[in-house]
Protein backbone atom coordinates (compact mmCIF):
# COMPACT_ATOMS: atom_id res chain seq x y z
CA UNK A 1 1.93 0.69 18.80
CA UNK A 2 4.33 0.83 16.00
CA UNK A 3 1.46 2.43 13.34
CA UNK A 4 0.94 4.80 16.24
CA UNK A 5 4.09 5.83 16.83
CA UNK A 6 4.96 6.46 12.40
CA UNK A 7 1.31 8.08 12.17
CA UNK A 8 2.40 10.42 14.82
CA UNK A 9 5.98 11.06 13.74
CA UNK A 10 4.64 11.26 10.10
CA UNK A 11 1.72 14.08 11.28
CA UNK A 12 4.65 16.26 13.55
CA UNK A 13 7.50 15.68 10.50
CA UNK A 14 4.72 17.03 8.24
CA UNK A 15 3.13 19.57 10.22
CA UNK A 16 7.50 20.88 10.38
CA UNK A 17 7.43 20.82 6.43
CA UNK A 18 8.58 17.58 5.46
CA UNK A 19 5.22 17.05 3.42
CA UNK A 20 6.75 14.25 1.24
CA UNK A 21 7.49 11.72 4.11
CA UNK A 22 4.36 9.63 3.62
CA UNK A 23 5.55 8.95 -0.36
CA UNK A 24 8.84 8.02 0.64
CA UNK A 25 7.93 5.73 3.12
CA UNK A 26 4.61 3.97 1.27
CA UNK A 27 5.28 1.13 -1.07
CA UNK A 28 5.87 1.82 -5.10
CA UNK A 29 6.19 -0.92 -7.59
CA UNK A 30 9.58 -2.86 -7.62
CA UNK A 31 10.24 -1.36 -11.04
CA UNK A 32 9.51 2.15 -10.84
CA UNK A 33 12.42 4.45 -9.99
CA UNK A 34 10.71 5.63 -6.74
CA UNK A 35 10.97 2.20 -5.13
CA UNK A 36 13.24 1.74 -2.38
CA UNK A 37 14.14 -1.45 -0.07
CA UNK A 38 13.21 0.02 2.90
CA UNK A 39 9.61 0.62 1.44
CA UNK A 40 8.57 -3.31 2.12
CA UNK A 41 8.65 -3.36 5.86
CA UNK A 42 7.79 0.71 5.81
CA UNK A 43 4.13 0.75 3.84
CA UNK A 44 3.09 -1.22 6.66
CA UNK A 45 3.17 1.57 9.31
CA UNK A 46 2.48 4.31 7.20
CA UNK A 47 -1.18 5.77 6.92
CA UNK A 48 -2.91 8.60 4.98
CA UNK A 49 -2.15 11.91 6.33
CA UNK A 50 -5.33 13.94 5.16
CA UNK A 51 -7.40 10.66 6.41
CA UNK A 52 -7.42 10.01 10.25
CA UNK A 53 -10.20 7.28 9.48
CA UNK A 54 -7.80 4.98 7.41
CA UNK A 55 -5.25 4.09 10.81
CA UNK A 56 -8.80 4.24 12.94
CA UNK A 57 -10.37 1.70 11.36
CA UNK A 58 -7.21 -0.31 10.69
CA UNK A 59 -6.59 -0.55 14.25
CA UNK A 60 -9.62 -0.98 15.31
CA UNK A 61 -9.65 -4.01 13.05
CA UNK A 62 -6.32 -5.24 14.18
CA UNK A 63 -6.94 -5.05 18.00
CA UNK A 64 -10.79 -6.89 17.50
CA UNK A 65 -9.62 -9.33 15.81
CA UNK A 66 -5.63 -9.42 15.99
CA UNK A 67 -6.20 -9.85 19.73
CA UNK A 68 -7.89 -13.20 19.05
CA UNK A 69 -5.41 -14.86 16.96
CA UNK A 70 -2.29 -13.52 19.19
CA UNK A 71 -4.12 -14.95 22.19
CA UNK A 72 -4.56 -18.80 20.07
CA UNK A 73 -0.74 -18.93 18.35
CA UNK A 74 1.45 -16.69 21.05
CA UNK A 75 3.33 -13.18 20.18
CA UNK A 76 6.01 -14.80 17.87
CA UNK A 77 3.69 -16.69 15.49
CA UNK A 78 1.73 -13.55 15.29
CA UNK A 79 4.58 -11.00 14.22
CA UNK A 80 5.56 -13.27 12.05
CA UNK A 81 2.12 -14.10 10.45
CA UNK A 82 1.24 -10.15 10.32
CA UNK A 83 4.64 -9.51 8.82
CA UNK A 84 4.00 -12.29 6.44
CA UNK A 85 0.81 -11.03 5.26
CA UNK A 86 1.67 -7.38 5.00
CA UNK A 87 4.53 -8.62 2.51
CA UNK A 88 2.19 -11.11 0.81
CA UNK A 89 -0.62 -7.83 0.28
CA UNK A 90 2.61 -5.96 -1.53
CA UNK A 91 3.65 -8.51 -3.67
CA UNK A 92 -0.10 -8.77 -4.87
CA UNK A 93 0.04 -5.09 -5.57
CA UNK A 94 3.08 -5.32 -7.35
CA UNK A 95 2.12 -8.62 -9.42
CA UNK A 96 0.08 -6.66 -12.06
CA UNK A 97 1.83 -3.27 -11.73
CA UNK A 98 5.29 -4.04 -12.40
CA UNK A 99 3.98 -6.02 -15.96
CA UNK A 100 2.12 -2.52 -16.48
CA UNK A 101 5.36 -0.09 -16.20
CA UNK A 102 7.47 -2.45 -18.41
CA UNK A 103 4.64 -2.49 -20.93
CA UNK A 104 4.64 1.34 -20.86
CA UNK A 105 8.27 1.27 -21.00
CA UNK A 106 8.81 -0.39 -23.75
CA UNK A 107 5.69 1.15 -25.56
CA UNK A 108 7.67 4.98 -24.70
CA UNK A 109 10.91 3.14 -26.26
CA UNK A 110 8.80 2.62 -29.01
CA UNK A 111 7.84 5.71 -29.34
CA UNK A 112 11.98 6.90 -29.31
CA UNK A 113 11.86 7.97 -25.87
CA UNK A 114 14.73 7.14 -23.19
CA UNK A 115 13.19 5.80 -20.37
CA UNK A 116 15.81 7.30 -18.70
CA UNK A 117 15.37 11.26 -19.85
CA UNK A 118 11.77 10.50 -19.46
CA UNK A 119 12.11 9.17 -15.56
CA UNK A 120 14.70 12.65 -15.32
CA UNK A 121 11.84 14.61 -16.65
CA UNK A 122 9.51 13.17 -13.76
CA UNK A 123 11.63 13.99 -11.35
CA UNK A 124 12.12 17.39 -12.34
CA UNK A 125 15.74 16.91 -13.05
CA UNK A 126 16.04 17.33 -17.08
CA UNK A 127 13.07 18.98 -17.57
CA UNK A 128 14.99 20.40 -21.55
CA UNK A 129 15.99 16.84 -23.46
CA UNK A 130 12.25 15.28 -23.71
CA UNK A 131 11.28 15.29 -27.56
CA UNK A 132 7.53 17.17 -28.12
CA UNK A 133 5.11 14.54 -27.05
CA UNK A 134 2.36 13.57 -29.96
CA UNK A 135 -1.10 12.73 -28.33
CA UNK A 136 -0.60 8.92 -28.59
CA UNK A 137 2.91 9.67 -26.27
CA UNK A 138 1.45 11.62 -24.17
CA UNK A 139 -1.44 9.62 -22.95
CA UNK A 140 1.55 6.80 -22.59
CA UNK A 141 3.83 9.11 -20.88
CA UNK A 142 0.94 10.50 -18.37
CA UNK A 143 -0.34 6.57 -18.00
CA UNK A 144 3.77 5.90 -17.19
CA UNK A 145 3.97 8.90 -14.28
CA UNK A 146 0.44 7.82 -12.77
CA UNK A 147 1.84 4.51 -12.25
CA UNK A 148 5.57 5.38 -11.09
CA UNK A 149 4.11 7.77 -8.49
CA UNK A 150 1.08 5.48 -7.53
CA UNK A 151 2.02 3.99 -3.74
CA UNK A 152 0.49 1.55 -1.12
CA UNK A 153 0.35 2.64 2.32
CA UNK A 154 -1.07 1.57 5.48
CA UNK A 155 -1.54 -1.98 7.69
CA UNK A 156 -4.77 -2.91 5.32
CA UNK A 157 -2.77 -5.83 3.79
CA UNK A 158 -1.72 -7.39 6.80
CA UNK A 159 -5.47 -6.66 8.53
CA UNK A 160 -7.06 -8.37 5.66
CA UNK A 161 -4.49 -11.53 6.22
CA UNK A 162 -5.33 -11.34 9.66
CA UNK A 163 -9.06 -11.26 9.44
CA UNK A 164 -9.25 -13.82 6.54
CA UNK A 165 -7.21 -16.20 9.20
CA UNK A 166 -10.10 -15.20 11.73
CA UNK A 167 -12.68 -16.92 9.24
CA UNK A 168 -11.12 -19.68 8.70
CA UNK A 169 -10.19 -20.59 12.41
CA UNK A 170 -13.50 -19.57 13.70
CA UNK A 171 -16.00 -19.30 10.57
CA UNK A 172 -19.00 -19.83 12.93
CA UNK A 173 -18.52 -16.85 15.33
CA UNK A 174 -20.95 -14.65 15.24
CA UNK A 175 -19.97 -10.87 14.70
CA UNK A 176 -22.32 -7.80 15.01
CA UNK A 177 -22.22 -4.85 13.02
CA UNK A 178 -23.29 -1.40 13.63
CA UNK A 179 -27.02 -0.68 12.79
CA UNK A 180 -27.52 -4.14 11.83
CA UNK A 181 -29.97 -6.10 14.34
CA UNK A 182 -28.96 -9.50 13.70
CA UNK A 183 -25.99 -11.44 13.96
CA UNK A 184 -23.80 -12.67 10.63
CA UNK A 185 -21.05 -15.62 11.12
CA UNK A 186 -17.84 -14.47 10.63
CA UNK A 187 -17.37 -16.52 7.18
CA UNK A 188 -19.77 -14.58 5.56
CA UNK A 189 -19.38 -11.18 6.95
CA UNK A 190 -15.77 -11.53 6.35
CA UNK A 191 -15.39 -12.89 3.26
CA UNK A 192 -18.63 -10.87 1.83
């Protein structure tokens, strides 16, 4: 209900010009200046705008196969496993990206740039105190603003958590999929 409700508060805040709300409320890396506390428990609800697919089959996901683990450990253990997971899918995300930003951090530094000027210039703020960027630079500085703007968004982490917990409780159910005639136990199709 909750990835409902943000989808469709996201869609009418959009729709009323507030086009960034889906990159402020998405996930960034820990170390990039767009990160913000809030973001953790926030990525979780919010979906693509441009790609009604990405909530569909989310939740389509979550209710097939949410419904079967809610129904085995009760409401509270499932919150608190889905929360769990969600978190667990960010910090994976962030385990390699926030080595790559201080990498291209200090390789900018290296190059005598502020990270500071350079994180202004990003945002549009000093846009007059960044030195002439040499081609070396400025494959590091456009390497540096792909991954400060890069975000995760959507309930895909905690789905994933969810349905690798379905294989491992019940690795011998047998799961159809669409077009495909014969059945495939969940350990495989899952975990394939």
């Amino acid at each position: 209900i909750i990835n409902i409700l943000v989808y469709v508060v996201m869609m009418v805040g959009i729709s009323m010009g507030h086009t960034m709300l889906p990159f402020y409320l998405s996930a960034h890396y820990f170390n990039a200046p767009t990160f913000e506390p809030y973001q953790i428990v926030s990525h979780m609800f919010t979906h693509s705008a441009t790609d009604i697919f990405h909530i569909v089959f989310n939740m389509l996901l979550l209710v097939s196969f949410g419904s079967h683990l809610e129904r085995l450990w009760g409401p509270k253990r499932y919150f608190i496993f889905y929360f769990a997971c969600g978190i667990g899918a960010l910090v994976l995300y962030n385990s390699i990206g926030i080595y790559e930003i201080y990498q291209l951090k200090n390789a900018l530094m290296a190059e005598g740039y502020n990270i500071d000027v350079v994180n202004e210039y990003l945002w549009g703020e000093n846009v007059t105190n960044l030195p002439v960027l040499t081609k070396n630079s400025q494959e590091l500085f456009n390497a540096y603003s792909q991954m400060v703007f890069s975000s995760m968004a959507g309930a895909s982490g905690a789905v994933f958590g969810l349905l690798a917990a379905f294989a491992v409780l019940f690795p011998n159910t047998e799961l159809f999929l669409m077009f495909i005639p014969f059945p495939i136990k969940a350990k495989f199709l899952i975990g394939g």
